[in-house]
C-alpha atoms as a PDB file:
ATOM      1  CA  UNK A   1       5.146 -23.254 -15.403  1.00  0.00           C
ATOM      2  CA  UNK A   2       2.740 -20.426 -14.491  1.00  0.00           C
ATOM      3  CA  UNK A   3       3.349 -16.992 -15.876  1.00  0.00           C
ATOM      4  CA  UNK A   4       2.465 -15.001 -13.204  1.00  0.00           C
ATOM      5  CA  UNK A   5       3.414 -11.361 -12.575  1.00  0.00           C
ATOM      6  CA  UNK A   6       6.222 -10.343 -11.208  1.00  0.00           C
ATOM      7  CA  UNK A   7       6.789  -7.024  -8.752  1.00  0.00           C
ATOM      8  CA  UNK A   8       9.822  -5.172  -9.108  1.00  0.00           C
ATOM      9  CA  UNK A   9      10.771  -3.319  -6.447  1.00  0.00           C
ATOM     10  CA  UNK A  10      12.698  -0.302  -6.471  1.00  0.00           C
ATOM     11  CA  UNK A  11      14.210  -0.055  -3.071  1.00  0.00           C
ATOM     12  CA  UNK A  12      14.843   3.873  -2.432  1.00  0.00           C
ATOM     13  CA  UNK A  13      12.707   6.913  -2.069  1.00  0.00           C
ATOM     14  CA  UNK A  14      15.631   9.189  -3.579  1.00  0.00           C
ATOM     15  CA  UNK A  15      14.788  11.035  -6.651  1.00  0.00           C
ATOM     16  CA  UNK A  16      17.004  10.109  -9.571  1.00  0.00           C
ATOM     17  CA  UNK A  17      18.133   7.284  -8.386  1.00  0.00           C
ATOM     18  CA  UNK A  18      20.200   4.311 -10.121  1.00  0.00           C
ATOM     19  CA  UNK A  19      17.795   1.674  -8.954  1.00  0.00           C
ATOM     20  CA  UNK A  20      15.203   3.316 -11.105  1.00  0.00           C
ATOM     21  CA  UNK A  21      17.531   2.382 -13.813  1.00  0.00           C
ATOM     22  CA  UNK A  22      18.655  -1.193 -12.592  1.00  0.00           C
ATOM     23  CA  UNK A  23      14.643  -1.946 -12.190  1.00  0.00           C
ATOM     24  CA  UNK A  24      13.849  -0.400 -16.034  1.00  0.00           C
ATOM     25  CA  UNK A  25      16.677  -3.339 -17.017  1.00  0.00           C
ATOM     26  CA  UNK A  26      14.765  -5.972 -15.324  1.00  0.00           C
ATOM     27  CA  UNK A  27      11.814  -4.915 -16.583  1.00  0.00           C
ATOM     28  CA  UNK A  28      12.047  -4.850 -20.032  1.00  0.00           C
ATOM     29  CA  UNK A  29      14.395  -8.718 -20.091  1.00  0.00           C
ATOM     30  CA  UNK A  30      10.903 -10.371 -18.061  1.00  0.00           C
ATOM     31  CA  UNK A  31       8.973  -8.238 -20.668  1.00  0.00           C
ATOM     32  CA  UNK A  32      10.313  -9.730 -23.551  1.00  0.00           C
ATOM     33  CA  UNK A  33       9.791 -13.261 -22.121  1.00  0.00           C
ATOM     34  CA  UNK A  34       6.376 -12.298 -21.956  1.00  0.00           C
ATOM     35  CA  UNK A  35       5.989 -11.872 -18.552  1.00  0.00           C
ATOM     36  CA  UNK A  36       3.891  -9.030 -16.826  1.00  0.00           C
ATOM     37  CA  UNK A  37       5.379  -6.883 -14.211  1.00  0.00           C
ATOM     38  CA  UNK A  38       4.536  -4.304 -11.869  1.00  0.00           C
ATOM     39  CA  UNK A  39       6.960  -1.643 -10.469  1.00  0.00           C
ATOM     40  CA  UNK A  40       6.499  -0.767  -7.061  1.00  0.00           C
ATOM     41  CA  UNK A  41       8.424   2.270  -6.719  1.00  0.00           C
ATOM     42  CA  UNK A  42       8.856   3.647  -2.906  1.00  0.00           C
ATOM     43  CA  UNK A  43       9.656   6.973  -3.841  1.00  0.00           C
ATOM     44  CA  UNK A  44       5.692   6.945  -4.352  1.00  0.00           C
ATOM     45  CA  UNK A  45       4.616   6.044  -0.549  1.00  0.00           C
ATOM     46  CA  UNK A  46       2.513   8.724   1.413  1.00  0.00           C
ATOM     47  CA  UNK A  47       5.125  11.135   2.787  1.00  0.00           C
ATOM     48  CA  UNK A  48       3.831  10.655   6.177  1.00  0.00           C
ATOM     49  CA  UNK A  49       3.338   6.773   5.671  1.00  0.00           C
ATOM     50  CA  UNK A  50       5.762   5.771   8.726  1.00  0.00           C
ATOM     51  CA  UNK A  51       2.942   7.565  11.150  1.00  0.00           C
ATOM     52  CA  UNK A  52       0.088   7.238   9.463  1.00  0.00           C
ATOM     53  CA  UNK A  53       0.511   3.041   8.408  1.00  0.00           C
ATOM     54  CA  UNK A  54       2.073   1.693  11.257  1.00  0.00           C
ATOM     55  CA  UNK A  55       1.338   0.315  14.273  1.00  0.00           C
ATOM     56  CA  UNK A  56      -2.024   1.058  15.800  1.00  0.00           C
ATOM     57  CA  UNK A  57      -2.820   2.711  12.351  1.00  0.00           C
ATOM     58  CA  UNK A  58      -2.372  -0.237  10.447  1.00  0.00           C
ATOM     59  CA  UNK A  59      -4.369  -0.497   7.467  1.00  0.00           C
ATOM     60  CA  UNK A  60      -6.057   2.882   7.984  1.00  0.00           C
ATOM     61  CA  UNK A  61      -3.914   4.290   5.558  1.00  0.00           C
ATOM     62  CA  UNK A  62      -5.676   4.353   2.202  1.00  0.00           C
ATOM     63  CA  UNK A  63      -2.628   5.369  -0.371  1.00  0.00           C
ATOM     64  CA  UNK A  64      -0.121   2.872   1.615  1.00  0.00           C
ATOM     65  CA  UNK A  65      -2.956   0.304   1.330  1.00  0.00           C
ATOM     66  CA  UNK A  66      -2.451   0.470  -2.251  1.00  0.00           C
ATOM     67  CA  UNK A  67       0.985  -0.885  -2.368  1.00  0.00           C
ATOM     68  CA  UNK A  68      -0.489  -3.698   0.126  1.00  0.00           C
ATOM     69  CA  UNK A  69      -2.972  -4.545  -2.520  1.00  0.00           C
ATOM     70  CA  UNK A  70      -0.774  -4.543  -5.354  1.00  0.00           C
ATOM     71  CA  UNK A  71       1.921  -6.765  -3.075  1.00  0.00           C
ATOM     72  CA  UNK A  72      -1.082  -9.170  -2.820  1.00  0.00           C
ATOM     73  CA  UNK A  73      -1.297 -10.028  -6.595  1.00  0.00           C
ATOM     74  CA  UNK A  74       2.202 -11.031  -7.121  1.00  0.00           C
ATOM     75  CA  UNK A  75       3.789 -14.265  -6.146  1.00  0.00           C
ATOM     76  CA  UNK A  76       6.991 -13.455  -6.844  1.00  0.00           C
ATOM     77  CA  UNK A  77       9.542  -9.769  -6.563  1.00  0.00           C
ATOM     78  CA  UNK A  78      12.587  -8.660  -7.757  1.00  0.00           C
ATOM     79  CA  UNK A  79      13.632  -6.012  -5.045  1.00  0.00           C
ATOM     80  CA  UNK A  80      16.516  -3.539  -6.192  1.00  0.00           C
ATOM     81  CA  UNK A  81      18.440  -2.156  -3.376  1.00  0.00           C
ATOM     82  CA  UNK A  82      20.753   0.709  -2.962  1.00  0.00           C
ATOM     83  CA  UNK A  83      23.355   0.580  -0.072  1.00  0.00           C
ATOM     84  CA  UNK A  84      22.306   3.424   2.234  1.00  0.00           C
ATOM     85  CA  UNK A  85      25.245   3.783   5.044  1.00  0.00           C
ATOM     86  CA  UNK A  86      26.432  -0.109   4.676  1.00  0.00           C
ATOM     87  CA  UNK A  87      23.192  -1.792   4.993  1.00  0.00           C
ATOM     88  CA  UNK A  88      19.768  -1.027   3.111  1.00  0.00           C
ATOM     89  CA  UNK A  89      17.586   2.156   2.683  1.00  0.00           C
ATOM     90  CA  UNK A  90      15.285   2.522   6.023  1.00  0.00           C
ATOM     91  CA  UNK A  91      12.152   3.080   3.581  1.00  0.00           C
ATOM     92  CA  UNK A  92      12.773  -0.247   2.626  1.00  0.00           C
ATOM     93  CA  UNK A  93      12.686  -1.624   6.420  1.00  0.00           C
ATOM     94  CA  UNK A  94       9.829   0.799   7.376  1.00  0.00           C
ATOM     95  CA  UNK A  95       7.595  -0.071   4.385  1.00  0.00           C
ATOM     96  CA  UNK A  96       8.111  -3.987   5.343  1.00  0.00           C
ATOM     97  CA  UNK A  97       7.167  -3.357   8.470  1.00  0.00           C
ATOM     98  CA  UNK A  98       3.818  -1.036   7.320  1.00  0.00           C
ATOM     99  CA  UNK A  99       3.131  -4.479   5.475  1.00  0.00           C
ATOM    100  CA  UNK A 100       0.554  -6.589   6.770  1.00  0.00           C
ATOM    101  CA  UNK A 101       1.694  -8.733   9.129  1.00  0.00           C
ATOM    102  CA  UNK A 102       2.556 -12.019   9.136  1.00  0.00           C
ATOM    103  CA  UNK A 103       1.787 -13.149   5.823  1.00  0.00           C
ATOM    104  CA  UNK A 104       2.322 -10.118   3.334  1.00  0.00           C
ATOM    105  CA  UNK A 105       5.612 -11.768   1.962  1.00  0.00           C
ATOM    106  CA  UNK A 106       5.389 -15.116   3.131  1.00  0.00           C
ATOM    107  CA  UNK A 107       6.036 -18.164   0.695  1.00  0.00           C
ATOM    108  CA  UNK A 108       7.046 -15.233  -1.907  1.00  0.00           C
ATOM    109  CA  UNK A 109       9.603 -15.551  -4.371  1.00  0.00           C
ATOM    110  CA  UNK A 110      11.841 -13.291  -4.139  1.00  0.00           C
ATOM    111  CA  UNK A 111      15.019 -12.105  -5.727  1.00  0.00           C
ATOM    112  CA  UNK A 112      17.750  -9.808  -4.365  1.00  0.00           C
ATOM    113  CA  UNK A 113      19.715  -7.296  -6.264  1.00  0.00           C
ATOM    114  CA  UNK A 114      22.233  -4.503  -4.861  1.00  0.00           C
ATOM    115  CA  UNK A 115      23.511  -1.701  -5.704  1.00  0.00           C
ATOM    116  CA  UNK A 116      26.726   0.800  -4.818  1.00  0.00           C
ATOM    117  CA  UNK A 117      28.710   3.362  -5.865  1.00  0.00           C
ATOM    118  CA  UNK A 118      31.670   0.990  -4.381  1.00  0.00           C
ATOM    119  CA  UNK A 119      32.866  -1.975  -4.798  1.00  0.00           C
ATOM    120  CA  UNK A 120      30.730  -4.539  -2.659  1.00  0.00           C
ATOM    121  CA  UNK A 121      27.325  -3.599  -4.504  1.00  0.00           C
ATOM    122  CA  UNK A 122      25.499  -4.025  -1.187  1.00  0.00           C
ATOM    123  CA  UNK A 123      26.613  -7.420  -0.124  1.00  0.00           C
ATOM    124  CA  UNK A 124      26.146  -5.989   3.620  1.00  0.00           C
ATOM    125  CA  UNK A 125      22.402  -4.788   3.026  1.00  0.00           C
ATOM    126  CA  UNK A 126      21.658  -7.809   0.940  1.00  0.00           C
ATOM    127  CA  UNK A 127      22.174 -10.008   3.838  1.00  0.00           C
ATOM    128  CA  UNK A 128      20.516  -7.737   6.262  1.00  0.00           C
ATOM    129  CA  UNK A 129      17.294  -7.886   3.713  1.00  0.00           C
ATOM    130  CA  UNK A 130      17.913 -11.829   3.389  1.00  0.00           C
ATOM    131  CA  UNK A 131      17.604 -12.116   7.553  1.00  0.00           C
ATOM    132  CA  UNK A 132      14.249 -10.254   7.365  1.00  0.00           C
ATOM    133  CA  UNK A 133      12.751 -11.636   4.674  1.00  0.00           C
ATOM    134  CA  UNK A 134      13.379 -15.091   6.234  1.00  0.00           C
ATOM    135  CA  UNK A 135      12.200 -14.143   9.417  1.00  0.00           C
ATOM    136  CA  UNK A 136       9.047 -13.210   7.291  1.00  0.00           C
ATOM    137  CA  UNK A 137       8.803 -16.560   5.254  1.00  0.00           C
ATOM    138  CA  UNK A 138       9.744 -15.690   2.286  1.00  0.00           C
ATOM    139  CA  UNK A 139      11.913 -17.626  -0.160  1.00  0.00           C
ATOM    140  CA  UNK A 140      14.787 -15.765  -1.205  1.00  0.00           C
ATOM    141  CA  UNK A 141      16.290 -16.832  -4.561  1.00  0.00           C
ATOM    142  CA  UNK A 142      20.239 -17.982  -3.353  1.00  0.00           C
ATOM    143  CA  UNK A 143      21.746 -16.082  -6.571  1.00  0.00           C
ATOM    144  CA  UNK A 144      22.212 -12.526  -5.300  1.00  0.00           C
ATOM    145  CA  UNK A 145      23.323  -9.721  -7.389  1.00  0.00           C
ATOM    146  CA  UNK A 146      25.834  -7.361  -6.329  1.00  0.00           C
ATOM    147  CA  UNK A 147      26.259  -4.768  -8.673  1.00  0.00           C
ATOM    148  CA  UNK A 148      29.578  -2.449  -7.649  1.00  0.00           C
ATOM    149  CA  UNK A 149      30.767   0.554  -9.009  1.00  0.00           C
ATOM    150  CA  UNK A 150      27.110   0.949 -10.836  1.00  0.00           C
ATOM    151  CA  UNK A 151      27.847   4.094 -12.378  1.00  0.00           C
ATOM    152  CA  UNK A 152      30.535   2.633 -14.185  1.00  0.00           C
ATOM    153  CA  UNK A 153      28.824  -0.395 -15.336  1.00  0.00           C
ATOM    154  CA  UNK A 154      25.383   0.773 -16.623  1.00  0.00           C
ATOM    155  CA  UNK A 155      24.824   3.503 -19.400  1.00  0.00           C
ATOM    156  CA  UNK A 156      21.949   3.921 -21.327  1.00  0.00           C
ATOM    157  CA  UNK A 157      19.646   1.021 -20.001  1.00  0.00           C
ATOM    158  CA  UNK A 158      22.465  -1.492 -20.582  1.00  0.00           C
ATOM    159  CA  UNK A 159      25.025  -2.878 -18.907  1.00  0.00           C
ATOM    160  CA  UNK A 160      28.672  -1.890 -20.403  1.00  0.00           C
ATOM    161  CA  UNK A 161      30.383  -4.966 -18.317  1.00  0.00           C
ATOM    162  CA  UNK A 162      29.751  -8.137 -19.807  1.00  0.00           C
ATOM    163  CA  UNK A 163      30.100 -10.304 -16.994  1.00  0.00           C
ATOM    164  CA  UNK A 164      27.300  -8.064 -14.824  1.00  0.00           C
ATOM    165  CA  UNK A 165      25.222  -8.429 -17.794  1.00  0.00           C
ATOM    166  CA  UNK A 166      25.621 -12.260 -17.655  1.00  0.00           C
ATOM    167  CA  UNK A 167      24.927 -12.284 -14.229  1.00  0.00           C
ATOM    168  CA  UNK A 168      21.589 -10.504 -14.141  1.00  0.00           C
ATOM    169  CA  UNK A 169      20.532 -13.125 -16.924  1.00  0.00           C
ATOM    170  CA  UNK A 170      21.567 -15.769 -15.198  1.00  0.00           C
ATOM    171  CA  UNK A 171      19.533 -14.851 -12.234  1.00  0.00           C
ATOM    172  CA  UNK A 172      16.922 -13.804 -14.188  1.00  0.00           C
ATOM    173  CA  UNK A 173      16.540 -17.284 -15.995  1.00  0.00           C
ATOM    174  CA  UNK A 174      16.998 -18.660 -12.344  1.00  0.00           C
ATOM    175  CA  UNK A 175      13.787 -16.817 -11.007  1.00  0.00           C
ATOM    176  CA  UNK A 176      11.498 -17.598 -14.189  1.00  0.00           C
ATOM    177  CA  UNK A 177      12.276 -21.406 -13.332  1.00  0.00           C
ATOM    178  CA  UNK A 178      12.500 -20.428  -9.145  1.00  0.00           C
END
């Protein structure tokens, strides 16, 4: 088994936000099985990015070229994922679609984990992200993480509910072997 490196994703522009957190977590557990990562944070993407990356400017964007460059060195990414207003964040969407298209995330490995302040921990927006990223080729690990009630579950880099804390090492023993 190849150790490549791994991208983590954290799936919001929004300043302080709990996926920061979540993706700190998942850093540091690949870390100490001696596996490189590389946070790709979104809240770090040109301000102007969604006219200046898109469409007929495609690839004439030099800072949003840089997360297209990093995104080509990795093989496989763990993207953390708030819910935004049932579904997830539209930086998310608009960044895929900045992407180079169609191979940026095709035959990836990818992993899926959401995030709420209720209950569901994203279950909506994971599927929506699972549809695109299939449409897009990529392979989506089937163990998704649905973290509810976050704030509640997560203090001080660590998880305070055992059985979420059991879950994200399950799925992260699942996407070493993926």
């Amino acid at each position: 088994m190849s150790k490549n490196k791994i991208g983590i994703i954290i799936g919001t522009n929004r300043n302080l936000a709990f996926s920061e957190q979540i993706a700190a977590y998942y850093q540091k557990q690949l870390e100490e099985k001696d596996f490189e990562t590389e946070k790709i944070n979104l809240k770090d993407l040109p301000a102007d990015f969604a006219f200046t990356a898109l469409y007929e400017n495609a690839g004439k964007n030099p800072e949003f070229q840089k997360f297209q460059t990093v995104l080509d060195t990795l093989d496989k990414i763990i993207f953390i994922v708030p819910e935004y207003n049932g579904s997830y964040p539209g930086v998310v969407k608009t960044w895929i679609d900045g992407l180079r298209h169609p191979d940026s995330l095709s035959y990836k490995k990818i992993a899926l984990v959401g995030l709420s302040s209720g209950m569901l921990g994203n279950a909506v927006g994971l599927s929506h992200l699972s549809d695109v990223l299939s449409y897009l080729n990529a392979n989506v690990l089937g163990l998704r993480i649905k973290l509810g009630n976050i704030s509640q579950h997560f203090s001080e880099g660590k998880f305070t509910n055992e059985t979420y804390r059991q879950f994200v090492d399950k799925q992260i023993k699942l996407f070493i072997d993926f």
